[in-house]
C-alpha atoms as a PDB file:
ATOM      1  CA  UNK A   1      83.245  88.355  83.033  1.00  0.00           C
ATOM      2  CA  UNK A   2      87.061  89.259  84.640  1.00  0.00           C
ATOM      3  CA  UNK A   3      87.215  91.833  81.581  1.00  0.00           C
ATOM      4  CA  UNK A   4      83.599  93.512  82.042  1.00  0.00           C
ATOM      5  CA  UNK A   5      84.528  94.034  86.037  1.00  0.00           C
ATOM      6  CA  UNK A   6      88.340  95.436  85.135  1.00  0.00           C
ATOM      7  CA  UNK A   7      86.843  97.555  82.819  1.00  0.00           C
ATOM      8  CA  UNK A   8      84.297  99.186  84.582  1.00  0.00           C
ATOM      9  CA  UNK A   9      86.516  99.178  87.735  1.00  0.00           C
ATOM     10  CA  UNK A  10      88.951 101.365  85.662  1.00  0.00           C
ATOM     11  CA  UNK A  11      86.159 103.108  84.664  1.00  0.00           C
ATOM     12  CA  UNK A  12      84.664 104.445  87.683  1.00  0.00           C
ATOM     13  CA  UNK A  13      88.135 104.850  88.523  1.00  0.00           C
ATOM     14  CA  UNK A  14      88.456 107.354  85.495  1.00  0.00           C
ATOM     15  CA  UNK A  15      91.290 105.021  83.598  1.00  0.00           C
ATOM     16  CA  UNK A  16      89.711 104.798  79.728  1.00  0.00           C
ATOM     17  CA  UNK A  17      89.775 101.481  78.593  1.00  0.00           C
ATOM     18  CA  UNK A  18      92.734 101.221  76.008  1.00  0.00           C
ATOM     19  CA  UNK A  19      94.270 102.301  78.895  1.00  0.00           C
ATOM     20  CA  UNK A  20      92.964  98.988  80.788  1.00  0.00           C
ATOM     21  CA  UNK A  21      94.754  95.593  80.455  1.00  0.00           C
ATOM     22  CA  UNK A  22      92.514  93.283  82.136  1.00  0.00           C
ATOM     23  CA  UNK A  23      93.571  90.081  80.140  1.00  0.00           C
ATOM     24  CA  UNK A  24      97.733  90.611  79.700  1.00  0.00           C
ATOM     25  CA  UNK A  25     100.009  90.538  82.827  1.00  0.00           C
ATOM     26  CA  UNK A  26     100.407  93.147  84.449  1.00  0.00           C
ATOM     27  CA  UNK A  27     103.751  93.795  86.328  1.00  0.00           C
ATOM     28  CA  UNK A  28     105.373  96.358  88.460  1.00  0.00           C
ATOM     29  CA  UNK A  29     109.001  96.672  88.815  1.00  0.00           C
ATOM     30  CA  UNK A  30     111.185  98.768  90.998  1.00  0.00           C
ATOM     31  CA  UNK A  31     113.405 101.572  90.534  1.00  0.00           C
ATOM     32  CA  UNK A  32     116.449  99.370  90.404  1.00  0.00           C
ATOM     33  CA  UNK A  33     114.569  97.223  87.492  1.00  0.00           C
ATOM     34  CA  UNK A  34     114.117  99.794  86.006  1.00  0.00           C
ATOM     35  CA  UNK A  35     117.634 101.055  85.910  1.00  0.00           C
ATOM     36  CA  UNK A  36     118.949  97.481  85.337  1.00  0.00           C
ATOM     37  CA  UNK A  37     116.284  97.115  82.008  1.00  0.00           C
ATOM     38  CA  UNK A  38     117.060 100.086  80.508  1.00  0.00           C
ATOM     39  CA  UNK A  39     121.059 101.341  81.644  1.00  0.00           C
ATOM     40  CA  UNK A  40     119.498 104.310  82.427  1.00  0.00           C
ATOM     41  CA  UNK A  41     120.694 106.309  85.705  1.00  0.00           C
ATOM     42  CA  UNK A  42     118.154 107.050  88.184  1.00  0.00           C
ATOM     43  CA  UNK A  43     118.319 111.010  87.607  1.00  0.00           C
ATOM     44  CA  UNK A  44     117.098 110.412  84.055  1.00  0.00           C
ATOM     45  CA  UNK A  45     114.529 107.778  84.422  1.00  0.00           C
ATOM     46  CA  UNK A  46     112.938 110.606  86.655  1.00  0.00           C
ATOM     47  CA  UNK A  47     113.951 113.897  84.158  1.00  0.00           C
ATOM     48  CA  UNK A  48     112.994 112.297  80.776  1.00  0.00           C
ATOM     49  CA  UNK A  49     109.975 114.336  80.139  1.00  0.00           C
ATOM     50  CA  UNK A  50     108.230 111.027  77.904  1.00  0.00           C
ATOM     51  CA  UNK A  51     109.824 108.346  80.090  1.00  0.00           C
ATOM     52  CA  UNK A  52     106.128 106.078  82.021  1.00  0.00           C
ATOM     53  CA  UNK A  53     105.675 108.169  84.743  1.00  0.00           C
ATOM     54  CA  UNK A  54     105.654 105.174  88.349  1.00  0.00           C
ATOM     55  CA  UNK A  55     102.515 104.316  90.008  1.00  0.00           C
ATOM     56  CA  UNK A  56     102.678 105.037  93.734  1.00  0.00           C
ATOM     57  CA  UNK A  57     102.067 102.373  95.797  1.00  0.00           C
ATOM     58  CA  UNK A  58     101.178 102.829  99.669  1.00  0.00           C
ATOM     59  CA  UNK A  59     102.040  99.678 102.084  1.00  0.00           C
ATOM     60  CA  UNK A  60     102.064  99.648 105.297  1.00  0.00           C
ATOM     61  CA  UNK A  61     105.934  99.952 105.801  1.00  0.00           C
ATOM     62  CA  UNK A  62     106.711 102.638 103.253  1.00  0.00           C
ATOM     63  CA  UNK A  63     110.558 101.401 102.791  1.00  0.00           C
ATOM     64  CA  UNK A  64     109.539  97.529 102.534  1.00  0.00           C
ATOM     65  CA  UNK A  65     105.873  97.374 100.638  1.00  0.00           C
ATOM     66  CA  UNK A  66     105.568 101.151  99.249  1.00  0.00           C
ATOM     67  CA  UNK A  67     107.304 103.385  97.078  1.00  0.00           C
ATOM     68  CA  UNK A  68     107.283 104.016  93.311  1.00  0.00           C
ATOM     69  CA  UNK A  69     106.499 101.494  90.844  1.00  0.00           C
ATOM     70  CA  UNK A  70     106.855 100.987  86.918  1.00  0.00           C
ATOM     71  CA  UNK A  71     104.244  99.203  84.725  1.00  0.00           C
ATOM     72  CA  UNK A  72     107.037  96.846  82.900  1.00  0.00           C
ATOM     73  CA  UNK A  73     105.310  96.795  79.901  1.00  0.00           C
ATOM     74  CA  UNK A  74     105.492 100.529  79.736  1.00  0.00           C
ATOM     75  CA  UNK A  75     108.730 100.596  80.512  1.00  0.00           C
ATOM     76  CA  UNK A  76     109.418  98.219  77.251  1.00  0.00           C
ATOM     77  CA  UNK A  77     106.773 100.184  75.091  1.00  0.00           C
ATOM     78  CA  UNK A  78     108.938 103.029  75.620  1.00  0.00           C
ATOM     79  CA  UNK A  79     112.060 101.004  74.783  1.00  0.00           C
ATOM     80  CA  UNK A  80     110.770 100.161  71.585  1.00  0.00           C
ATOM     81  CA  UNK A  81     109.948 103.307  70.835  1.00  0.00           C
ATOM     82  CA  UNK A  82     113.704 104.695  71.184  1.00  0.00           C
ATOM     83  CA  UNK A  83     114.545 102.116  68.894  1.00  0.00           C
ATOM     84  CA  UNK A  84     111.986 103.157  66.380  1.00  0.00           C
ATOM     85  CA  UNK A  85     112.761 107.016  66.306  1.00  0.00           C
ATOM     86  CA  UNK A  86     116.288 105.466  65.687  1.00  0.00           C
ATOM     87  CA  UNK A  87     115.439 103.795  62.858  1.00  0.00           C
ATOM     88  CA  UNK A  88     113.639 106.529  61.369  1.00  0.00           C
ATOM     89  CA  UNK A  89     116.469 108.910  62.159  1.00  0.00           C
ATOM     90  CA  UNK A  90     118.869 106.395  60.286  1.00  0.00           C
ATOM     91  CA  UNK A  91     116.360 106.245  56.931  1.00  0.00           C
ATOM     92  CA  UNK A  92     116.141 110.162  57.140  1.00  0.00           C
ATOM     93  CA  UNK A  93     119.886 110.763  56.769  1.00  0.00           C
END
């Protein structure tokens, strides 16, 4: 029932649904997670044109409870993905 009501919630919010992930855990990390996860500066977590672009997230005290926000999996996804266009690289040459 939980995945039928995250589903169409993302739907009618126009999210597809592979994009949904009503049964994993969801997390959201700040900037300096981020920067901590993957030794990246804070410049180029913002400049990488294929790095997960942050949800925005509006609180009621903008410096405390809002701000940007990564999807950690994403984040990891995208490690992963450095790692395997390494590998390739490597077996290329």
């Amino acid at each position: 029932m939980k995945a039928k009501i995250a589903s169409a919630s993302c739907q009618s919010r126009g999210v597809e649904e592979n994009q949904a992930n009503p049964v994993g855990n969801l997390r959201f990390i700040g900037l300096p997670s981020v920067v901590r996860k993957t030794s990246l500066g804070k410049t180029s977590i913002y400049t990488i044109p294929d790095f997960p672009k942050p949800v925005k997230i509006k609180g009621a005290d903008a410096t405390a409870q809002g701000g940007a926000r990564w999807v950690e999996s994403e984040v990891e996804e995208w490690m992963l993905s450095r790692i395997l266009i390494r590998n390739v690289a490597q077996r290329g040459t």
